[in-house]
N, C-alpha and C. Protein backbone atom coordinates (compact mmCIF):
# COMPACT_ATOMS: atom_id res chain seq x y z
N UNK A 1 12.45 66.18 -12.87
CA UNK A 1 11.79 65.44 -11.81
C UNK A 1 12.83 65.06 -10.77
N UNK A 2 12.50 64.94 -9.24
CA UNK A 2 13.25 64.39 -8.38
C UNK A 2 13.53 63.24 -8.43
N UNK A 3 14.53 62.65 -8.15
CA UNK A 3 14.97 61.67 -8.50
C UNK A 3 14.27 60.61 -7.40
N UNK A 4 14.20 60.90 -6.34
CA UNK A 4 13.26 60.09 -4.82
C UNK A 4 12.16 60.21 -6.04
N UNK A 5 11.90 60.87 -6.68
CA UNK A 5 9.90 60.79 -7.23
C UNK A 5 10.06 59.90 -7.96
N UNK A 6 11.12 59.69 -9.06
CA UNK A 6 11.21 58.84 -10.24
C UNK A 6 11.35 57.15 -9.53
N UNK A 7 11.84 57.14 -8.67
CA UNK A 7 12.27 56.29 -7.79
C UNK A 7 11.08 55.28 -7.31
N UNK A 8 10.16 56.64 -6.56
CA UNK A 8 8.43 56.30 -5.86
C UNK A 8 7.95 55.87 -6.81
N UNK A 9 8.14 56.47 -8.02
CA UNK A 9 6.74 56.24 -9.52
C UNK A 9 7.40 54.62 -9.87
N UNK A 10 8.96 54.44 -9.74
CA UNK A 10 9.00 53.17 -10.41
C UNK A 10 8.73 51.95 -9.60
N UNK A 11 8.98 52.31 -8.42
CA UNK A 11 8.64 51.42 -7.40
C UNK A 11 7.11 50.83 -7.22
N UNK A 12 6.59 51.56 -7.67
CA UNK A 12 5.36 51.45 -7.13
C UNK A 12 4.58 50.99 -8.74
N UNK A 13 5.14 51.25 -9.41
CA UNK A 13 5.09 50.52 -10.83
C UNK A 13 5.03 48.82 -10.81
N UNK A 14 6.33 48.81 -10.56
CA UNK A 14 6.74 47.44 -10.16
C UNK A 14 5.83 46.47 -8.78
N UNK A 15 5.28 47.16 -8.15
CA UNK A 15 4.52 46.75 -6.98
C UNK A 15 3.60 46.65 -7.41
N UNK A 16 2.69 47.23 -8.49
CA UNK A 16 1.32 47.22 -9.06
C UNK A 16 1.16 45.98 -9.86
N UNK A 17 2.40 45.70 -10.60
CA UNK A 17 2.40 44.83 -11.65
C UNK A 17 2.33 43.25 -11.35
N UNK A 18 3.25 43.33 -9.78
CA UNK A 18 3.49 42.33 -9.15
C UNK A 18 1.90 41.73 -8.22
N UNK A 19 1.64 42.78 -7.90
CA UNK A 19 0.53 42.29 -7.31
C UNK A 19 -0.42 41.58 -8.14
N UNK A 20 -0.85 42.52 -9.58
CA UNK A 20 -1.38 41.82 -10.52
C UNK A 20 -1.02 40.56 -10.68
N UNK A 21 -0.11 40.20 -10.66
CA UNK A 21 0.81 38.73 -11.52
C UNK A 21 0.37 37.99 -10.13
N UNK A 22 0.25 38.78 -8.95
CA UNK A 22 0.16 36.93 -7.70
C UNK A 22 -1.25 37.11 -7.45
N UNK A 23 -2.19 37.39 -8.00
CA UNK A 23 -3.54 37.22 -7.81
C UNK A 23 -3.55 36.19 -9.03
N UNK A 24 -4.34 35.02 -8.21
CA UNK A 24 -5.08 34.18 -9.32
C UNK A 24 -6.38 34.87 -9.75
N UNK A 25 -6.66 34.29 -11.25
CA UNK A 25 -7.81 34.36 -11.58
C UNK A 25 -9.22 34.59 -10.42
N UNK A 26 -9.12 33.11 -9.58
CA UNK A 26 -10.19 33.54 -8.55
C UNK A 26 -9.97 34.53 -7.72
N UNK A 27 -8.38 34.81 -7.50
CA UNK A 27 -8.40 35.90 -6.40
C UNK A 27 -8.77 37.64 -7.08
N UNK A 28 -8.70 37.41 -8.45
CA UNK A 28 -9.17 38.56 -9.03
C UNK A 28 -10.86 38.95 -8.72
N UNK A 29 -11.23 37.63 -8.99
CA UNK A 29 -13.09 37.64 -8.89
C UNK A 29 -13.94 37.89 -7.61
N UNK A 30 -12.62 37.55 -6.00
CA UNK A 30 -13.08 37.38 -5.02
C UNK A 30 -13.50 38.66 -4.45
N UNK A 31 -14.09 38.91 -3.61
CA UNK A 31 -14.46 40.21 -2.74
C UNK A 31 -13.16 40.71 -2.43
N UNK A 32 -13.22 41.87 -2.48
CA UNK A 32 -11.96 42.55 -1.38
C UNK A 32 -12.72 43.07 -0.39
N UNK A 33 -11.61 43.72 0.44
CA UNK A 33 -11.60 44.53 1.75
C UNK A 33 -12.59 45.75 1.76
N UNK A 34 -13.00 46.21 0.78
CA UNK A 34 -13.75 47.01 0.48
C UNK A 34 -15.23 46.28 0.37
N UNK A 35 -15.98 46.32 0.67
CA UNK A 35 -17.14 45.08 0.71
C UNK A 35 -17.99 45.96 -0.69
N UNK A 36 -17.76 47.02 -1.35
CA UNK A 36 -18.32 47.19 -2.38
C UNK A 36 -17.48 46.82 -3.95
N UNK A 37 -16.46 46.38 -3.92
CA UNK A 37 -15.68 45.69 -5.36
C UNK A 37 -14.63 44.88 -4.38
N UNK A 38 -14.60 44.03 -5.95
CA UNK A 38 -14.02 42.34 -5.83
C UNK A 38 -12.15 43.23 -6.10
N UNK A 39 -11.71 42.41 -5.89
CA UNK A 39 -10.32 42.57 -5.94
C UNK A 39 -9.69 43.54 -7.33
N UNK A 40 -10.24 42.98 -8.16
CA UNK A 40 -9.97 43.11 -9.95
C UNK A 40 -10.52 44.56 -9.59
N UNK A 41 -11.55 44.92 -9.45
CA UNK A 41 -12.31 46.18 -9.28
C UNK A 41 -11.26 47.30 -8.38
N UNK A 42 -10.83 47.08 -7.29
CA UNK A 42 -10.01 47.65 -5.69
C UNK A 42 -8.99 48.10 -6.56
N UNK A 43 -8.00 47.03 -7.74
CA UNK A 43 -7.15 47.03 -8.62
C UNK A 43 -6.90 48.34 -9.51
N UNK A 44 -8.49 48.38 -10.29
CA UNK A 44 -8.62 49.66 -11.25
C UNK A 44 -8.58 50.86 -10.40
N UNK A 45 -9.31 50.55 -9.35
CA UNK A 45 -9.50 51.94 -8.97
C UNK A 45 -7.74 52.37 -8.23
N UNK A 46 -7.36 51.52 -7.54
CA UNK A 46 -5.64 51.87 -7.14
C UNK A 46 -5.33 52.22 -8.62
N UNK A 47 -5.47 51.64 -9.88
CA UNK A 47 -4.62 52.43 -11.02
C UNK A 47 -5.03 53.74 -11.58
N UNK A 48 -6.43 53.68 -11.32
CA UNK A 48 -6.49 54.86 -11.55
C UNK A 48 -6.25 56.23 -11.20
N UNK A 49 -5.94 55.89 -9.68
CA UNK A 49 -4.69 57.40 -9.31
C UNK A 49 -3.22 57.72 -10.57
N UNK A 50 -3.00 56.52 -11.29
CA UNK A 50 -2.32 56.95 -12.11
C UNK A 50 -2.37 57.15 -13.10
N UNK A 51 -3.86 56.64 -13.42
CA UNK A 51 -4.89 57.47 -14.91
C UNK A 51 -4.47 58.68 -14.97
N UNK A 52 -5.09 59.22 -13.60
CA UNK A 52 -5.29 60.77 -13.84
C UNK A 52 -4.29 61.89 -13.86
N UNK A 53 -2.79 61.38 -13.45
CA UNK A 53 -1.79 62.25 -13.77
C UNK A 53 -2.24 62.75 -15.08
N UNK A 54 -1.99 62.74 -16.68
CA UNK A 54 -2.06 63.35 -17.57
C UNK A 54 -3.08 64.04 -17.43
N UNK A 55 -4.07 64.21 -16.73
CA UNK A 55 -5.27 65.10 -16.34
C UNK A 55 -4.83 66.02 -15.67
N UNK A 56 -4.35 65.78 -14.27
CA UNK A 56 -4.63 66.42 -12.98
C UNK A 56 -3.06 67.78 -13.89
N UNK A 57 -2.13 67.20 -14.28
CA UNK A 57 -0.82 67.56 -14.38
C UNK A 57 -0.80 68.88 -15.19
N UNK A 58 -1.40 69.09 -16.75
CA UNK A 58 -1.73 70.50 -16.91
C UNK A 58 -2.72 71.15 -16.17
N UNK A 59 -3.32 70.19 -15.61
CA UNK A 59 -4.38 71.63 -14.49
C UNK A 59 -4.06 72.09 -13.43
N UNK A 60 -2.77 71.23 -12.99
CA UNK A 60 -1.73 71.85 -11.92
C UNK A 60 -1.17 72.96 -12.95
N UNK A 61 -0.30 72.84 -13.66
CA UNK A 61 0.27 73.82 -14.55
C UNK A 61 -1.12 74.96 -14.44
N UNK A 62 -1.74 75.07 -15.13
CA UNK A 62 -2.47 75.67 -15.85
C UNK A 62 -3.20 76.76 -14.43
N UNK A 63 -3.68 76.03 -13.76
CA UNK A 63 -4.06 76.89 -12.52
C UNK A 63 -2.70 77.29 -11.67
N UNK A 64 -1.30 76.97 -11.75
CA UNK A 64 -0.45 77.75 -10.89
C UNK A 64 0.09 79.30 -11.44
N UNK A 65 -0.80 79.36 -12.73
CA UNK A 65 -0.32 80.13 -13.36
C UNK A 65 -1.67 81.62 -13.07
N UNK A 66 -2.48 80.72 -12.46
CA UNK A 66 -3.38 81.97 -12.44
C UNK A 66 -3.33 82.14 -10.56
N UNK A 67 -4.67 83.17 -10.80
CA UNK A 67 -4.44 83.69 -9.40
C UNK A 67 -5.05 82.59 -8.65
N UNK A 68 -4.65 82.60 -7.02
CA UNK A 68 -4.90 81.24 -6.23
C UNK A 68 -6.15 81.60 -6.09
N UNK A 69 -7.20 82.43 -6.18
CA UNK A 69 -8.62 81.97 -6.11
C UNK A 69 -9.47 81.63 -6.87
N UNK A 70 -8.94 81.39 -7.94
CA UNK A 70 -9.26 80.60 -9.32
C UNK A 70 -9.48 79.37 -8.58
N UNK A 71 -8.18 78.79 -8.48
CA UNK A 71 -8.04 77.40 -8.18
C UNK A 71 -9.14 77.06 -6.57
N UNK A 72 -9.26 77.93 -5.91
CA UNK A 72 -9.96 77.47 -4.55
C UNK A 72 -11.29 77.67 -4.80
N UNK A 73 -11.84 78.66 -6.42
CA UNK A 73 -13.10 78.44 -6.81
C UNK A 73 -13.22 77.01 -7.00
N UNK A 74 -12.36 76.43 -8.00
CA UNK A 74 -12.54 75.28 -8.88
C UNK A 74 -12.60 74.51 -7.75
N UNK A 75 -11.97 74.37 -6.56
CA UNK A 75 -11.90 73.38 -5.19
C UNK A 75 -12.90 73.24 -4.78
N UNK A 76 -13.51 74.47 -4.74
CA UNK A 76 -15.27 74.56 -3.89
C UNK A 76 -16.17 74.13 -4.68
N UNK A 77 -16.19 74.20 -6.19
CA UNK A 77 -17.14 73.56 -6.97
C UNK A 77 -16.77 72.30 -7.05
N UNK A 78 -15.48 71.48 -6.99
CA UNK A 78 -15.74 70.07 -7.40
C UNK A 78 -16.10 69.63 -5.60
N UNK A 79 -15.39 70.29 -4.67
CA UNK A 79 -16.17 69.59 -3.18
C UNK A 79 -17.84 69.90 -3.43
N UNK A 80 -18.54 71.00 -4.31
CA UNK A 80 -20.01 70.65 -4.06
C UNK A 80 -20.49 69.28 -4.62
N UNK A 81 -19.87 69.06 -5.82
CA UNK A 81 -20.02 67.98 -6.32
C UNK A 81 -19.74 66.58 -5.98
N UNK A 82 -19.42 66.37 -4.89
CA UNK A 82 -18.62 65.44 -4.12
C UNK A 82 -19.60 63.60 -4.54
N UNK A 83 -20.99 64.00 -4.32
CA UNK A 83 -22.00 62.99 -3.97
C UNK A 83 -21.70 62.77 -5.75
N UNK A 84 -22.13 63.21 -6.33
CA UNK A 84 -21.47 62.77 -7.95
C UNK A 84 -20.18 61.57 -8.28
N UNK A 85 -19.45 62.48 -8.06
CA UNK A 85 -17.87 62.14 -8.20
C UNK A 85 -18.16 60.62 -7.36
N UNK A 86 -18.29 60.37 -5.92
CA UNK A 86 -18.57 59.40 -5.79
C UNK A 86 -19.14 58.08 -6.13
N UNK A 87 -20.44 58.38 -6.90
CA UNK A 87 -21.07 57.48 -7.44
C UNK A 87 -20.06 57.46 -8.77
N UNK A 88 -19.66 58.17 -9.76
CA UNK A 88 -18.87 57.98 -10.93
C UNK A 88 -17.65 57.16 -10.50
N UNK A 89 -16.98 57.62 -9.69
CA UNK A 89 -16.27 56.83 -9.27
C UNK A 89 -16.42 55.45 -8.77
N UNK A 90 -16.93 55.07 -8.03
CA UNK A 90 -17.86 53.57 -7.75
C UNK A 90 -18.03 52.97 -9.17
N UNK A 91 -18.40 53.83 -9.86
CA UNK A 91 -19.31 53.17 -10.89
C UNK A 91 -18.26 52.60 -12.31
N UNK A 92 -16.92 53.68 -12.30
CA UNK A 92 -15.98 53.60 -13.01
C UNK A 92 -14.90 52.22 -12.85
N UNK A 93 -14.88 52.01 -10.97
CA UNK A 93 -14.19 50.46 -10.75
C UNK A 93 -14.76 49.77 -11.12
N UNK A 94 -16.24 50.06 -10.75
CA UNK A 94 -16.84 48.70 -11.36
C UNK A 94 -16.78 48.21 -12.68
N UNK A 95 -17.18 49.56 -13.58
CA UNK A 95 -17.14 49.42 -14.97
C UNK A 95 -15.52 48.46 -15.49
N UNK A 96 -14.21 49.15 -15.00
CA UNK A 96 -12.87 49.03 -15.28
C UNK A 96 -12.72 47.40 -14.51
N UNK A 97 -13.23 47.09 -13.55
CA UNK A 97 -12.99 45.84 -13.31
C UNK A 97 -13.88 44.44 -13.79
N UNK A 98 -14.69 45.19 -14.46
CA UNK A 98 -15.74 43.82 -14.95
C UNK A 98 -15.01 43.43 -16.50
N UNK A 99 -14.69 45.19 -17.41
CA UNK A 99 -14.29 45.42 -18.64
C UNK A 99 -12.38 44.45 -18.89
N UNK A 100 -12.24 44.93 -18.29
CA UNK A 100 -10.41 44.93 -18.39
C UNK A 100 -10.00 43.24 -18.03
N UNK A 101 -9.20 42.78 -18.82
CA UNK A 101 -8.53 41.49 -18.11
C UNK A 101 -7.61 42.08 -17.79
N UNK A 102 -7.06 41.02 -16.97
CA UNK A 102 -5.73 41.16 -16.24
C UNK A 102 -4.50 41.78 -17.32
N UNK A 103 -4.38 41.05 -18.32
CA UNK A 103 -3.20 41.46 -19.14
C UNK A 103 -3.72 43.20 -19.47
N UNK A 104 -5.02 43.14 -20.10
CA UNK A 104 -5.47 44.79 -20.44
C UNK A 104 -5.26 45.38 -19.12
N UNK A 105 -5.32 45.55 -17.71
CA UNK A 105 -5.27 46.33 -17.09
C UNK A 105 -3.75 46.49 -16.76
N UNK A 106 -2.91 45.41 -16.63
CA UNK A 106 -1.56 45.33 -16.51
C UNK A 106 -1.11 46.57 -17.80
N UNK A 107 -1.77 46.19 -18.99
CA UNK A 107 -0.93 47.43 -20.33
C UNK A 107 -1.09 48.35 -20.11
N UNK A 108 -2.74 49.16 -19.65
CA UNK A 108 -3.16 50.14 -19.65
C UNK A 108 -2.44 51.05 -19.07
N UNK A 109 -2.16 50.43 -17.49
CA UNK A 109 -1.16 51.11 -16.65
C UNK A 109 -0.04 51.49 -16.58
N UNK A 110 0.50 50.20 -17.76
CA UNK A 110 2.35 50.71 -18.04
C UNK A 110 1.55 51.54 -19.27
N UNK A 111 1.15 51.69 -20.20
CA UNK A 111 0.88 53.02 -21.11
C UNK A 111 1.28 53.63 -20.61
N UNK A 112 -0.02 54.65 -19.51
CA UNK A 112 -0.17 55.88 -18.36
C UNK A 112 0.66 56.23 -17.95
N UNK A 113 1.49 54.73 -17.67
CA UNK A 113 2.87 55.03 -16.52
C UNK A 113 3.84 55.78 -17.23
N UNK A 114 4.15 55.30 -18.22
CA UNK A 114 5.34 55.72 -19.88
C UNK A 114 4.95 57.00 -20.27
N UNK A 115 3.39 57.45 -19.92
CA UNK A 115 3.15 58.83 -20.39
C UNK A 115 3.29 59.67 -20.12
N UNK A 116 3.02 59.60 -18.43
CA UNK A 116 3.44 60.57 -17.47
C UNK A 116 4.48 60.63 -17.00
N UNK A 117 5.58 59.52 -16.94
CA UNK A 117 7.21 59.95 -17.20
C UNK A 117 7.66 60.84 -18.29
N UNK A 118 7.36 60.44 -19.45
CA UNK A 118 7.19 61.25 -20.71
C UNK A 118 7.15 62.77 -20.41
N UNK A 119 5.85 62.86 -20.27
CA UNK A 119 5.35 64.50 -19.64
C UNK A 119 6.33 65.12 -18.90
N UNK A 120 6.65 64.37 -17.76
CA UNK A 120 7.28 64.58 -16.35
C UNK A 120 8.87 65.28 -17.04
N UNK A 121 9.31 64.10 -18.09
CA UNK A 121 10.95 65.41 -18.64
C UNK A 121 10.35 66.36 -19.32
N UNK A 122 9.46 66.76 -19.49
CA UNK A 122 9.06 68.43 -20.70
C UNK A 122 8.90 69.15 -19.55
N UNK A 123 8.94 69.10 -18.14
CA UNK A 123 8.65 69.70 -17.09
C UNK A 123 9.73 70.62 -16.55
N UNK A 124 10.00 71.92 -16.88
CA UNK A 124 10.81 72.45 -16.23
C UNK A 124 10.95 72.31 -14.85
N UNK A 125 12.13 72.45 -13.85
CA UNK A 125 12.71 72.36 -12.65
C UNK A 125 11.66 73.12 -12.00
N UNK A 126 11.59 74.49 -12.72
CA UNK A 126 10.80 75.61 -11.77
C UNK A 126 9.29 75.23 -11.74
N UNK A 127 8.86 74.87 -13.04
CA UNK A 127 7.22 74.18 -12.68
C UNK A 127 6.80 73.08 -11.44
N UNK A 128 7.75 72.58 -11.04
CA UNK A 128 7.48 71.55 -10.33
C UNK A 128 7.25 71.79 -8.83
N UNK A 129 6.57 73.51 -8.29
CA UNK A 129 6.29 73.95 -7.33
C UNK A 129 5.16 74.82 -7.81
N UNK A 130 4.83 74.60 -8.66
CA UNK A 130 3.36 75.26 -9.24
C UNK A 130 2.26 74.72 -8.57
N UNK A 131 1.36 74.73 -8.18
CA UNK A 131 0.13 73.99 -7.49
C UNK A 131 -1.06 75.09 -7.79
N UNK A 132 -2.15 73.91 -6.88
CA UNK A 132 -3.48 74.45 -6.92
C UNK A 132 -3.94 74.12 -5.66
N UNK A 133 -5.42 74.28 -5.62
CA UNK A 133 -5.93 74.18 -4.71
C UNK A 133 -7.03 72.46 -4.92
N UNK A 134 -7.20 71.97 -4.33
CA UNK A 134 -7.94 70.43 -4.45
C UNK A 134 -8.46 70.47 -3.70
N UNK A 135 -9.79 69.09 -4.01
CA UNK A 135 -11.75 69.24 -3.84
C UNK A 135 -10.86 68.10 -2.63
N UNK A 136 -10.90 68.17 -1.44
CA UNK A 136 -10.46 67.04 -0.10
C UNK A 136 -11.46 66.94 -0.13
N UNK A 137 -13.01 67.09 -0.27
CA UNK A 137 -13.53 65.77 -0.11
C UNK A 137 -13.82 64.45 -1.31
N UNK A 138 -13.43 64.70 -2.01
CA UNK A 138 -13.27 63.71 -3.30
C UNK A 138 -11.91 62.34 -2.67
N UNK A 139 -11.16 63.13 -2.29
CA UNK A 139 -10.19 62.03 -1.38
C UNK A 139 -9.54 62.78 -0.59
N UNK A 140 -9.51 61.68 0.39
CA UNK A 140 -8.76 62.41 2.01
C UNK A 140 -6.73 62.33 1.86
N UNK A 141 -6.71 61.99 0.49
CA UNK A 141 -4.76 62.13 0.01
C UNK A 141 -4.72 63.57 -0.26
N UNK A 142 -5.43 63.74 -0.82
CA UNK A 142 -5.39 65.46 -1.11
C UNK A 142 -5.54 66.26 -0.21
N UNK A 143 -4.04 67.05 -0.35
CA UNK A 143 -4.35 67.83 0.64
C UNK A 143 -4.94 69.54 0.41
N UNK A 144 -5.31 70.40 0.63
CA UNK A 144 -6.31 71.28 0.04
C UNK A 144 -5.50 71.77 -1.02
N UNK A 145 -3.77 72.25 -0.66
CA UNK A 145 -2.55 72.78 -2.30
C UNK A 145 -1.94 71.60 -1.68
N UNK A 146 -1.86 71.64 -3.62
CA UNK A 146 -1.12 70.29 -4.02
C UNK A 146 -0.04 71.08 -4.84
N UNK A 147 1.60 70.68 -5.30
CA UNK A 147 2.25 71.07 -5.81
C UNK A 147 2.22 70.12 -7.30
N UNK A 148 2.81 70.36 -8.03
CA UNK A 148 2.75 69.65 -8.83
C UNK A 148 3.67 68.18 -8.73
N UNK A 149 4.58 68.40 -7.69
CA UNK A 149 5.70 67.41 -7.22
C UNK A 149 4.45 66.53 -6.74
N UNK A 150 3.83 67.33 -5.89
CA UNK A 150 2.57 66.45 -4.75
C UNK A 150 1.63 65.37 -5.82
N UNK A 151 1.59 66.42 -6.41
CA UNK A 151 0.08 65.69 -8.08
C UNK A 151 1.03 64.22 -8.47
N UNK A 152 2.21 64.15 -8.55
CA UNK A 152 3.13 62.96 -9.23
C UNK A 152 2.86 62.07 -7.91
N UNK A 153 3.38 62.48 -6.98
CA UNK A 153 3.39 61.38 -5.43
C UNK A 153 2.11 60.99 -5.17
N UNK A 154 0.96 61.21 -5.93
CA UNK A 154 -0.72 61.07 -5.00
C UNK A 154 -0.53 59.86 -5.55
N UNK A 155 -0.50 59.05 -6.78
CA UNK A 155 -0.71 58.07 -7.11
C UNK A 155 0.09 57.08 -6.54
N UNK A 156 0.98 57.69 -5.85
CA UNK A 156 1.79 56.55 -5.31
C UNK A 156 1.22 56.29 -4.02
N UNK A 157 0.94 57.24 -3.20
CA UNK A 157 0.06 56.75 -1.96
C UNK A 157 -0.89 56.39 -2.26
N UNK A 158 -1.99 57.02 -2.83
CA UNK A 158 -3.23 55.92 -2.94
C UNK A 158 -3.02 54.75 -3.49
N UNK A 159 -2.09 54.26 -4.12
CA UNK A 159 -1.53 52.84 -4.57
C UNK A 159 -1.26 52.06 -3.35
N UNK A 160 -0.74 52.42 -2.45
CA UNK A 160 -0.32 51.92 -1.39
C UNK A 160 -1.76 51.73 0.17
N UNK A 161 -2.42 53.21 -0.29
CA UNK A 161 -3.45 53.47 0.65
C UNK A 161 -4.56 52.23 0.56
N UNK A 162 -4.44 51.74 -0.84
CA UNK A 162 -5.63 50.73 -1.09
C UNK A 162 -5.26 48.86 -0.57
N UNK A 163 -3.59 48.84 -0.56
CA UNK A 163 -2.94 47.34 -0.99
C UNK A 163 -3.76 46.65 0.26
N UNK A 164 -3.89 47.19 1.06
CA UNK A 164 -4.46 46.47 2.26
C UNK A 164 -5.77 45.85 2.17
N UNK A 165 -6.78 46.47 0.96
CA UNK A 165 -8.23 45.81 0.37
C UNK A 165 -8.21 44.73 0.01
N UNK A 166 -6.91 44.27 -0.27
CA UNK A 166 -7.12 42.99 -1.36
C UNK A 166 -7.21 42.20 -0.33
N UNK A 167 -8.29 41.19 -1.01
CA UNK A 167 -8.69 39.76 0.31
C UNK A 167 -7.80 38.77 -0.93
N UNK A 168 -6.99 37.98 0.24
CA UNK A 168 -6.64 36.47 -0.41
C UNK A 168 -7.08 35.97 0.30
């Protein structure tokens, strides 16, 4: 892994955790910036860009290995699916922010976080320009090829893309 990446992933580790820790209780419960989830909710869904590394990360592998219109099939079927994914998604902050306390969502994330560093050294040098092709309308971070370097950095921008939701 690049060392700027290991750098972004820890940084932004530490920024997640922190934010958690200066939200009070009420500021967890309050509305955010998003007028459809409360803060606690805005929270899961920023962590969950880093859920999905152990997902997204062999299917980067796995599709750089085949031919690129594999992967721009798989692009075009999850963009048909877009109106789905949306509601699951909606439905998943909500679920993750009503479910999770603060301390459970704080663990969950350093887990994920520990896992996909983990992953990240079994990663040869040369894999780490493998990519695919990605559904942009599911999110506007994605850009249509993603490298696998790119798949590690998404969670760090959408971490950042969201900080501005939180209402104090």
């Amino acid at each position: 892994m690049d060392p700027s990446l290991h750098d972004e992933l820890v940084a932004a580790r530490l920024a997640f955790q922190l934010l958690l820790a200066s939200l009070s209780d009420e500021d967890l419960a309050r509305k955010s910036h998003n007028p459809a989830w409360t803060n606690k909710q805005i929270l899961f869904h920023m962590a969950l860009g880093f859920f999905l590394l152990p997902i997204l990360c062999p299917l980067a592998l796995l599709f750089g290995r085949l031919p690129p219109v594999c992967s721009q099939a798989f692009a075009r079927l999850l963009n048909s699916l877009t109106r789905p994914f949306n509601a699951i998604n909606a439905l998943g902050a909500y679920i993750g922010g009503y479910v999770l306390t603060r301390a459970g969502l704080g663990k969950i994330f350093d887990v994920v976080y520990a896992l996909s560093l983990q992953l990240a050294k079994y990663i040869p040098a040369r894999e780490w320009k493998r990519g695919m092709f990605y559904p942009t309308r599911w999110e506007p971070l994605f850009n249509s090829y993603m490298t696998l370097e790119d798949v590690y950095r998404f969670p760090v921008r959408h971490f950042y893309s969201h900080v501005s939701q939180i209402a104090r």
